[in-house]
PDB file of N, CA and C in Angstrom:
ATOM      1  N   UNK A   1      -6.691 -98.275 -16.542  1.00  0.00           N
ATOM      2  CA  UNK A   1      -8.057 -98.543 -16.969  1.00  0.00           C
ATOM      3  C   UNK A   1      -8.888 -97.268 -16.870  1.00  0.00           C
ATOM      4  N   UNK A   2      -8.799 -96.729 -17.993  1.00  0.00           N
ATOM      5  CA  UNK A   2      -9.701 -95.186 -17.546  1.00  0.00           C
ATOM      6  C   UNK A   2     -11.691 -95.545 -17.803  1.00  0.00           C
ATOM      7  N   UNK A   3     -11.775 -94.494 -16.521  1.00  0.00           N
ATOM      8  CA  UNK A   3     -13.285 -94.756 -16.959  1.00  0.00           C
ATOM      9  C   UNK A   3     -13.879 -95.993 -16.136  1.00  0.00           C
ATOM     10  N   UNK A   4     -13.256 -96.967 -15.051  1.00  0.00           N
ATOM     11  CA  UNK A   4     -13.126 -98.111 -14.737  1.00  0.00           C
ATOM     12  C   UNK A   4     -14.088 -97.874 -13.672  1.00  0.00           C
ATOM     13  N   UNK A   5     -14.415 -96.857 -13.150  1.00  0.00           N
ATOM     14  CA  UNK A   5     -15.386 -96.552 -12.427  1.00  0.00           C
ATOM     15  C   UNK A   5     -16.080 -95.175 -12.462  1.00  0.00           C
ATOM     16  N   UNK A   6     -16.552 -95.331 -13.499  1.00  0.00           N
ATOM     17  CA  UNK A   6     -17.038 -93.754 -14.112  1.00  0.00           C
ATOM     18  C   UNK A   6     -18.495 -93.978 -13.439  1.00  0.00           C
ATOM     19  N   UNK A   7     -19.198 -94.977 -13.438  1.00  0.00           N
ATOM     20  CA  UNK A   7     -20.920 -94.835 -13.041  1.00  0.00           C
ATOM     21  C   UNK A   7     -21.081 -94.608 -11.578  1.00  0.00           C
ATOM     22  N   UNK A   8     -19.857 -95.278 -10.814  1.00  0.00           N
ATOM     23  CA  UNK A   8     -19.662 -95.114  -9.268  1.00  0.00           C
ATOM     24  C   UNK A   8     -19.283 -93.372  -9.024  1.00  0.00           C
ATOM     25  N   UNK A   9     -18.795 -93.336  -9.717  1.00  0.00           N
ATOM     26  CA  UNK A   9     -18.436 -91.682  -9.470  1.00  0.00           C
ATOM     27  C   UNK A   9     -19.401 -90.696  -9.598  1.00  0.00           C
ATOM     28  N   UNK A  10     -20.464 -90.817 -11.302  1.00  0.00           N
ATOM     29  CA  UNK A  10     -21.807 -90.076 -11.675  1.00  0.00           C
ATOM     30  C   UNK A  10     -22.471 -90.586 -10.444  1.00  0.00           C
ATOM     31  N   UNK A  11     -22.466 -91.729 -10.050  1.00  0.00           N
ATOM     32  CA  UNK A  11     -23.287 -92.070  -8.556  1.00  0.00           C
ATOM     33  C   UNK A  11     -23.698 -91.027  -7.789  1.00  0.00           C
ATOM     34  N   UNK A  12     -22.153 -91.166  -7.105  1.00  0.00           N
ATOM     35  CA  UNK A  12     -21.705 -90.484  -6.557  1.00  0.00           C
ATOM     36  C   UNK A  12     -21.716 -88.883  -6.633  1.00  0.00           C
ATOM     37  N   UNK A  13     -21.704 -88.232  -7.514  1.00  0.00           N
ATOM     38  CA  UNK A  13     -21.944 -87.151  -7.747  1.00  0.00           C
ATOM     39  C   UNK A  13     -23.322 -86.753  -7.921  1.00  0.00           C
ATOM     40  N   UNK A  14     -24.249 -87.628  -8.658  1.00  0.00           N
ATOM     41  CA  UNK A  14     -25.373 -87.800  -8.352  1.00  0.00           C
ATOM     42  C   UNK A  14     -26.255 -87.355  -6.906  1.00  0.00           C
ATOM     43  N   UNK A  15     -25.773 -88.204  -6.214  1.00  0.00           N
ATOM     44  CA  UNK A  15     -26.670 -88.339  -4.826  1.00  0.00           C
ATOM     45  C   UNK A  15     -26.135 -86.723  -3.953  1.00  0.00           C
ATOM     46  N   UNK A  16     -24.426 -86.298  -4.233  1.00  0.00           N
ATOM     47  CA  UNK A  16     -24.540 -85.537  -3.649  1.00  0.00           C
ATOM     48  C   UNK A  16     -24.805 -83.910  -3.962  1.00  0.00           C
ATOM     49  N   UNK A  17     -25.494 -83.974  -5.181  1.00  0.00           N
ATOM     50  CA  UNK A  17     -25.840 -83.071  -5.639  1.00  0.00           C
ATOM     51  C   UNK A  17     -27.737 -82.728  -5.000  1.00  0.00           C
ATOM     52  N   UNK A  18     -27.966 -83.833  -4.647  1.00  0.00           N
ATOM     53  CA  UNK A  18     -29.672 -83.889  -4.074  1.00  0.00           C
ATOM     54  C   UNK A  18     -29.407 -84.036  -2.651  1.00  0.00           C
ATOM     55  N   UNK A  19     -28.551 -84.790  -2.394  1.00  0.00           N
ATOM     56  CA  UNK A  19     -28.325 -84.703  -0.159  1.00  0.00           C
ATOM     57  C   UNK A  19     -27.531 -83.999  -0.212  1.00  0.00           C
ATOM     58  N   UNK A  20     -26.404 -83.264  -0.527  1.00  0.00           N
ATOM     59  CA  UNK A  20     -25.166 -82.680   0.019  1.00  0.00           C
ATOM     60  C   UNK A  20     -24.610 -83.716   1.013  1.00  0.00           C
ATOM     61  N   UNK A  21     -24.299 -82.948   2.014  1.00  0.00           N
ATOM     62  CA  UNK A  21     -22.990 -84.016   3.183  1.00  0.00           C
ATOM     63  C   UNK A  21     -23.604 -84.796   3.337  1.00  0.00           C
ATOM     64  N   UNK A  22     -24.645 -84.921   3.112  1.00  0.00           N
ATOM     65  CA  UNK A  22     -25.429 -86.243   3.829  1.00  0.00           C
ATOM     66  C   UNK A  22     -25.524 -87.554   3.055  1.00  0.00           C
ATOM     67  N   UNK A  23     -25.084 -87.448   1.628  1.00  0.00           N
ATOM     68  CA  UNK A  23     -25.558 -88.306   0.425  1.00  0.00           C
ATOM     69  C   UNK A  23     -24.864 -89.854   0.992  1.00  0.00           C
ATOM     70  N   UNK A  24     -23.758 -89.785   1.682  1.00  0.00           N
ATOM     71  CA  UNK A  24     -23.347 -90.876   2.078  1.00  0.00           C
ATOM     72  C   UNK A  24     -24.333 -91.908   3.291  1.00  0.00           C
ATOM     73  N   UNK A  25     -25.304 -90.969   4.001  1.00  0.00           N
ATOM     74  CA  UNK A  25     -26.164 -91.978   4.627  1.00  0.00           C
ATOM     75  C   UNK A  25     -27.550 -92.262   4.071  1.00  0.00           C
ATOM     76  N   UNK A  26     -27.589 -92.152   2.959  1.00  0.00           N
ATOM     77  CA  UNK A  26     -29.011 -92.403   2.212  1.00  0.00           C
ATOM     78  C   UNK A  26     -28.729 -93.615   1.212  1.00  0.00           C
ATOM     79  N   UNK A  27     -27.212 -93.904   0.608  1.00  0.00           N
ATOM     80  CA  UNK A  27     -26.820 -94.867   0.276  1.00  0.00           C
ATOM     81  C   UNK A  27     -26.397 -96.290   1.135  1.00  0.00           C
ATOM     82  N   UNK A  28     -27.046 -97.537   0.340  1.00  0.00           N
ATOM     83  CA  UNK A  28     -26.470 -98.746   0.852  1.00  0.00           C
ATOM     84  C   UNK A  28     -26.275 -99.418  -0.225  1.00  0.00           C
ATOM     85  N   UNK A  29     -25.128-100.300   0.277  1.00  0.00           N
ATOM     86  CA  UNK A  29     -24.667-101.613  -0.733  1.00  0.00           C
ATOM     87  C   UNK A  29     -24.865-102.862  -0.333  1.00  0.00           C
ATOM     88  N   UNK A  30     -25.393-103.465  -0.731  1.00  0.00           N
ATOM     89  CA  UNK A  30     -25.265-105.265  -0.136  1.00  0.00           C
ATOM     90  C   UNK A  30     -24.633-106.079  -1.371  1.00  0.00           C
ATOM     91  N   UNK A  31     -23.954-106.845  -0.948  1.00  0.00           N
ATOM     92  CA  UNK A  31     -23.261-108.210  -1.696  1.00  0.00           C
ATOM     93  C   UNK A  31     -23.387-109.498  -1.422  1.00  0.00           C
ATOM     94  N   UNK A  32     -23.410-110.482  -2.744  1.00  0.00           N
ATOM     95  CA  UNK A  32     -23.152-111.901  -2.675  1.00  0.00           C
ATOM     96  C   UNK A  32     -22.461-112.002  -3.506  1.00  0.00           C
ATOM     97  N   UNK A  33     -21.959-113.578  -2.970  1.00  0.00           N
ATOM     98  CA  UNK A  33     -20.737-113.821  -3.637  1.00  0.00           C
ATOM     99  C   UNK A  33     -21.414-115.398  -3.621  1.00  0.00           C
ATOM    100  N   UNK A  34     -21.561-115.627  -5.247  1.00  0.00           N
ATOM    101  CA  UNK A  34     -21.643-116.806  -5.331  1.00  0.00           C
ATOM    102  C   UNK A  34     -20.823-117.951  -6.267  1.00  0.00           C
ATOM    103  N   UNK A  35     -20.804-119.035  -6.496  1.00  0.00           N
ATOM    104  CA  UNK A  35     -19.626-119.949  -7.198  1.00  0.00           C
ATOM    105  C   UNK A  35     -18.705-120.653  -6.645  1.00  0.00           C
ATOM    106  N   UNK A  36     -17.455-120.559  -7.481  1.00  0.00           N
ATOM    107  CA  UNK A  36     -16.209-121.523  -6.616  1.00  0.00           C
ATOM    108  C   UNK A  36     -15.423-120.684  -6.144  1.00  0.00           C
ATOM    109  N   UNK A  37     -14.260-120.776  -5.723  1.00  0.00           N
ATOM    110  CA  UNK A  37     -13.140-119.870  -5.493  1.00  0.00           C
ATOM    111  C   UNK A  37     -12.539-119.572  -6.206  1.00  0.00           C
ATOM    112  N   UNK A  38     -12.580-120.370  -7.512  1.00  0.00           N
ATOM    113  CA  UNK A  38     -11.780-120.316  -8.320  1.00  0.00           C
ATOM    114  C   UNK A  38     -12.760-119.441  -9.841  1.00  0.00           C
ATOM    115  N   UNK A  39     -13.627-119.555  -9.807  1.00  0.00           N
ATOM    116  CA  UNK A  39     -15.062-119.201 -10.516  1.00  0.00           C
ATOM    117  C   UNK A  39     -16.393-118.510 -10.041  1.00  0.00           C
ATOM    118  N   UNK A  40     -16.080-117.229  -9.084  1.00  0.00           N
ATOM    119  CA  UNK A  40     -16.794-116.310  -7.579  1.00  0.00           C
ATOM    120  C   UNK A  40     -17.558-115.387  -9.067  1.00  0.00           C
ATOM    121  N   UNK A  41     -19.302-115.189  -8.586  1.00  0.00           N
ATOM    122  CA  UNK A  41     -19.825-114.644  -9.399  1.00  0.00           C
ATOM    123  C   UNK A  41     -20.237-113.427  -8.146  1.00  0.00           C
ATOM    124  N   UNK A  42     -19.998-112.154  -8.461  1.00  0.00           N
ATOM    125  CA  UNK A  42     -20.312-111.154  -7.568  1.00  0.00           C
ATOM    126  C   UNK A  42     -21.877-110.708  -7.786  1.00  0.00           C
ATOM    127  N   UNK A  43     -22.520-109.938  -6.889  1.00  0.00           N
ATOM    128  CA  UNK A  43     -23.605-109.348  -7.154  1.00  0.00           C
ATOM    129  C   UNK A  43     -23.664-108.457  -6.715  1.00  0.00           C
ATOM    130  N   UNK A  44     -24.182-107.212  -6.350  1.00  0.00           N
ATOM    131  CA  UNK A  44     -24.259-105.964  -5.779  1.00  0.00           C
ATOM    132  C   UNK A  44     -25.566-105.520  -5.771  1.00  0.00           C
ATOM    133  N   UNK A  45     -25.989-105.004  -4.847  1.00  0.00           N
ATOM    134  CA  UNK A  45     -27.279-104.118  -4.932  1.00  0.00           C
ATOM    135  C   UNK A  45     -27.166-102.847  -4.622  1.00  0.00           C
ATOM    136  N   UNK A  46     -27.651-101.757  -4.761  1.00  0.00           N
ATOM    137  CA  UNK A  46     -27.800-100.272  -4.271  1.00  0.00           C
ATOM    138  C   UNK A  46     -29.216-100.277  -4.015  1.00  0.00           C
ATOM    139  N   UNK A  47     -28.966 -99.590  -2.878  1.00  0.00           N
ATOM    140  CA  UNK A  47     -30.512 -99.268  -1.981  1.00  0.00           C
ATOM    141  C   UNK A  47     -30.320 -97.870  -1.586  1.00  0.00           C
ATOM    142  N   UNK A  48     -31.341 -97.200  -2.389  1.00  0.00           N
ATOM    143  CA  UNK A  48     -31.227 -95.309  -1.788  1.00  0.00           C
ATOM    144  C   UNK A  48     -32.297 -95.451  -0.822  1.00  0.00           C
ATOM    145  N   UNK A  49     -32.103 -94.458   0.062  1.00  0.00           N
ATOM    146  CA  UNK A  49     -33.363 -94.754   1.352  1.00  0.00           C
ATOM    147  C   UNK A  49     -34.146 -95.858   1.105  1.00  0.00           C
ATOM    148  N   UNK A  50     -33.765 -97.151   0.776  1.00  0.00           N
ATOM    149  CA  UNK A  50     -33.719 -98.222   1.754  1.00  0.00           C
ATOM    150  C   UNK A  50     -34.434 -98.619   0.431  1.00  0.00           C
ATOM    151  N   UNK A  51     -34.745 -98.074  -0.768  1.00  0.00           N
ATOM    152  CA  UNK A  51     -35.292 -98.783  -1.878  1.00  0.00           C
ATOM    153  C   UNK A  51     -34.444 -99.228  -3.154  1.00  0.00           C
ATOM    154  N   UNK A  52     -34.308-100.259  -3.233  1.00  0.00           N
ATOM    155  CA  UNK A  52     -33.734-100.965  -4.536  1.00  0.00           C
ATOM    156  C   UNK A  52     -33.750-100.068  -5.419  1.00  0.00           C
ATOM    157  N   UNK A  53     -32.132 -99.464  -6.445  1.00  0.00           N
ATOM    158  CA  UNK A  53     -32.367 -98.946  -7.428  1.00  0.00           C
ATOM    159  C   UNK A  53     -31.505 -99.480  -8.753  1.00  0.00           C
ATOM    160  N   UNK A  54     -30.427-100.311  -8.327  1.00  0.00           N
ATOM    161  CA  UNK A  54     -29.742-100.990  -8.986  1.00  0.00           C
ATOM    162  C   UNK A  54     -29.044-102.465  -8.465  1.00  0.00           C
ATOM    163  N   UNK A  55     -29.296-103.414  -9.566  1.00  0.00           N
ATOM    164  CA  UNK A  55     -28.215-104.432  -9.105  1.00  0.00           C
ATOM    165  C   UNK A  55     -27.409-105.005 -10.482  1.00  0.00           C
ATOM    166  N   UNK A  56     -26.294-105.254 -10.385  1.00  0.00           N
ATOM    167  CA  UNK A  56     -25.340-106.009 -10.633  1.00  0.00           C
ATOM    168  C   UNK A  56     -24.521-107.215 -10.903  1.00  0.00           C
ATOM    169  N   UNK A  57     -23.642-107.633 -11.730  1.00  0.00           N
ATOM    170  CA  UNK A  57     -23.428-108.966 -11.639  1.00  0.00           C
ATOM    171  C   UNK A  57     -21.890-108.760 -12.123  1.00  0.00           C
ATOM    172  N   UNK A  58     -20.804-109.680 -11.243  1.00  0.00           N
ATOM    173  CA  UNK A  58     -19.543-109.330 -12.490  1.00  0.00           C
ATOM    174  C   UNK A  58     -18.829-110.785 -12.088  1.00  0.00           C
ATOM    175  N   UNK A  59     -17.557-110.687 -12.662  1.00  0.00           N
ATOM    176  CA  UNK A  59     -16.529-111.900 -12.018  1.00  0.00           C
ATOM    177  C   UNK A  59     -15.582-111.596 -10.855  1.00  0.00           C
ATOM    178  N   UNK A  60     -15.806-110.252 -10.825  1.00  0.00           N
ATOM    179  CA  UNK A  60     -14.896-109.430  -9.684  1.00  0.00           C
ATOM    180  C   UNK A  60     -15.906-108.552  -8.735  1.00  0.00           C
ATOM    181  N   UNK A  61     -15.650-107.953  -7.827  1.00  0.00           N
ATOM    182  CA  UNK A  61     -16.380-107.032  -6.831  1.00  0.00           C
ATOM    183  C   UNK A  61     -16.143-105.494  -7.265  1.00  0.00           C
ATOM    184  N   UNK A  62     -15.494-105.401  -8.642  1.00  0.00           N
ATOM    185  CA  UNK A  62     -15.184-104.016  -9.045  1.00  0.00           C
ATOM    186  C   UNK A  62     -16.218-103.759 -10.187  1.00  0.00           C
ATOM    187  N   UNK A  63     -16.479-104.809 -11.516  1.00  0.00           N
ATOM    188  CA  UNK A  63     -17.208-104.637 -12.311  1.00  0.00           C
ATOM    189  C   UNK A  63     -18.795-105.177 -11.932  1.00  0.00           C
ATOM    190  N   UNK A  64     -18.885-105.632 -11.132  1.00  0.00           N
ATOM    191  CA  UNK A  64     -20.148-106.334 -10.291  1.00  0.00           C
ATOM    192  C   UNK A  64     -20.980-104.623  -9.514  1.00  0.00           C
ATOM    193  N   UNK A  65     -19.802-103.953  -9.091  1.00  0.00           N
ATOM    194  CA  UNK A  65     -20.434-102.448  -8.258  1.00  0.00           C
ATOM    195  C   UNK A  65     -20.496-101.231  -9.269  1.00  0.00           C
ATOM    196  N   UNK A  66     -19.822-101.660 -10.529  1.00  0.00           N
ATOM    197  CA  UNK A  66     -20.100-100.809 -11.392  1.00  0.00           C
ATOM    198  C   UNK A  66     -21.587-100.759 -12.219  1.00  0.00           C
ATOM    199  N   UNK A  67     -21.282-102.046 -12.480  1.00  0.00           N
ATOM    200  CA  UNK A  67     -22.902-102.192 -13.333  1.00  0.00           C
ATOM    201  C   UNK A  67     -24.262-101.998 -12.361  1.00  0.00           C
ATOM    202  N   UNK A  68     -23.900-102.084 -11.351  1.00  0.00           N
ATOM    203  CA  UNK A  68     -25.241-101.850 -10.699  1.00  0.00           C
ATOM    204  C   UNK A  68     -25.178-100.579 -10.188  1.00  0.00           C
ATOM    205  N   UNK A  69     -24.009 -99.583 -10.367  1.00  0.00           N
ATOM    206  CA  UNK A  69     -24.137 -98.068 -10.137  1.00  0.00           C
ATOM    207  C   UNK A  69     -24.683 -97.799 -11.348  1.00  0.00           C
ATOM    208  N   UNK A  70     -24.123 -98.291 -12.541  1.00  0.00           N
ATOM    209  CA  UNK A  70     -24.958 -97.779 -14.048  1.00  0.00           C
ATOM    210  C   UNK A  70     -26.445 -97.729 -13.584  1.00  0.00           C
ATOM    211  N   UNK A  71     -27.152 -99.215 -13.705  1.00  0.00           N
ATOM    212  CA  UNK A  71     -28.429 -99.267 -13.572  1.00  0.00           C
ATOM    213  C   UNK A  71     -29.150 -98.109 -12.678  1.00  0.00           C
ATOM    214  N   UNK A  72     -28.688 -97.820 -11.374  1.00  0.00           N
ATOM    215  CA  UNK A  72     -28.517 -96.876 -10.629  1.00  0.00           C
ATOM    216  C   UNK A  72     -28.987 -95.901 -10.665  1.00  0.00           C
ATOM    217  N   UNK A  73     -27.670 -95.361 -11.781  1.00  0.00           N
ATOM    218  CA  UNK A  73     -27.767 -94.093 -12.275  1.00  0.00           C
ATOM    219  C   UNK A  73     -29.030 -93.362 -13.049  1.00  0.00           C
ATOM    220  N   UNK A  74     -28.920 -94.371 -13.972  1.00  0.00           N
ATOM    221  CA  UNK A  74     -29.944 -94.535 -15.075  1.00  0.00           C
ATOM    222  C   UNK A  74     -31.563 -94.085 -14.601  1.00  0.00           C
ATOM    223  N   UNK A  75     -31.737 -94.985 -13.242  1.00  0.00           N
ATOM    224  CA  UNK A  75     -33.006 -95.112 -12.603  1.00  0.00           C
ATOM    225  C   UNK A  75     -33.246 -93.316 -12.033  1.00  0.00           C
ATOM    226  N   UNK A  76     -32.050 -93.333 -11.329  1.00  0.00           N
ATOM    227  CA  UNK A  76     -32.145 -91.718 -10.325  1.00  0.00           C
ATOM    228  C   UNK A  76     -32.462 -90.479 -11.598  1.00  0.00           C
ATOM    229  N   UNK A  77     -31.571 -90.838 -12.687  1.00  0.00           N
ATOM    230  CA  UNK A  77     -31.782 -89.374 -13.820  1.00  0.00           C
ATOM    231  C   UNK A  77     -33.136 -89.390 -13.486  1.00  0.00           C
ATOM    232  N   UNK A  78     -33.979 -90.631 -14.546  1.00  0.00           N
ATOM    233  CA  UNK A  78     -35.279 -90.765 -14.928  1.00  0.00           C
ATOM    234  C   UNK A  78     -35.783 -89.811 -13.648  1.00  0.00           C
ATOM    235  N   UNK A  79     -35.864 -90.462 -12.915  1.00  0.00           N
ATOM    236  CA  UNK A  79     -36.670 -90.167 -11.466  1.00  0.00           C
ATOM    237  C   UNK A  79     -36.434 -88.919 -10.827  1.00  0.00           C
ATOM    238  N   UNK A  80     -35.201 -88.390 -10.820  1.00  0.00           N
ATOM    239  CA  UNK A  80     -34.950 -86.755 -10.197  1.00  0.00           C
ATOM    240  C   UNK A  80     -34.299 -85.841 -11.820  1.00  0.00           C
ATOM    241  N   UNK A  81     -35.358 -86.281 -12.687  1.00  0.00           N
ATOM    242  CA  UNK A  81     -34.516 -85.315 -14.361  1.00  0.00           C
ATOM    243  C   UNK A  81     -34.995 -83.865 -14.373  1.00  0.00           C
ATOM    244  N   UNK A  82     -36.522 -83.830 -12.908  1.00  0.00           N
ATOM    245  CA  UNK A  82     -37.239 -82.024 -13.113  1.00  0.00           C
ATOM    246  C   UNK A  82     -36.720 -81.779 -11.368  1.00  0.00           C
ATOM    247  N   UNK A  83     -35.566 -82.230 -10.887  1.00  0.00           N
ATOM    248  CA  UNK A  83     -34.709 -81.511 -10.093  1.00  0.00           C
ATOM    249  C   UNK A  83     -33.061 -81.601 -10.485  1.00  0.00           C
ATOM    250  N   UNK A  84     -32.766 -82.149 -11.708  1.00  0.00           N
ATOM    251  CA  UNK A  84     -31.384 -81.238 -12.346  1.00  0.00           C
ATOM    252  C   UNK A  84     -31.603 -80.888 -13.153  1.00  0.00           C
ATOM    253  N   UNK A  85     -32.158 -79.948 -13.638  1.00  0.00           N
ATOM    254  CA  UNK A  85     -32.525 -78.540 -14.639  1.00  0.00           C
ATOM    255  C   UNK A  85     -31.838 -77.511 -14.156  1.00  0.00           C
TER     256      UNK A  85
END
């Protein structure tokens, strides 16, 4: 599956291009898991210093953390686009 986590990675590369070593404690994830067992709807949130920047929805816990790294992403360009120049 190429590309299967491409927004987790720009994330990722993202944050540690503005914290360096540190980018890993400015990020959080929270999850729910709602439905049957047989029919589990995931959700994901990302919280950069502690503020909502993306959330998510999938049938799995893989495409559920992707889409809400997209949204994520999307939000951080906008917001840090005149500190990657």
């Amino acid at each position: 599956m190429p590309n299967a986590e491409q927004n987790r990675l720009g994330l990722n590369n993202l944050l540690q291009q503005r914290y360096g070593t540190s980018a890993a404690t400015h990020l959080r994830w929270e999850s729910v898991r709602n439905g049957t067992d047989h029919n589990p709807t995931w959700t994901f949130v990302i919280y950069i210093d502690d503020i909502e920047y993306g959330r998510g929805s999938g049938s799995d816990k893989g495409s559920a953390k992707e889409s809400a790294a997209g949204v994520a992403l999307m939000q951080l360009r906008r917001q840090w686009a005149h500190l990657l120049l």
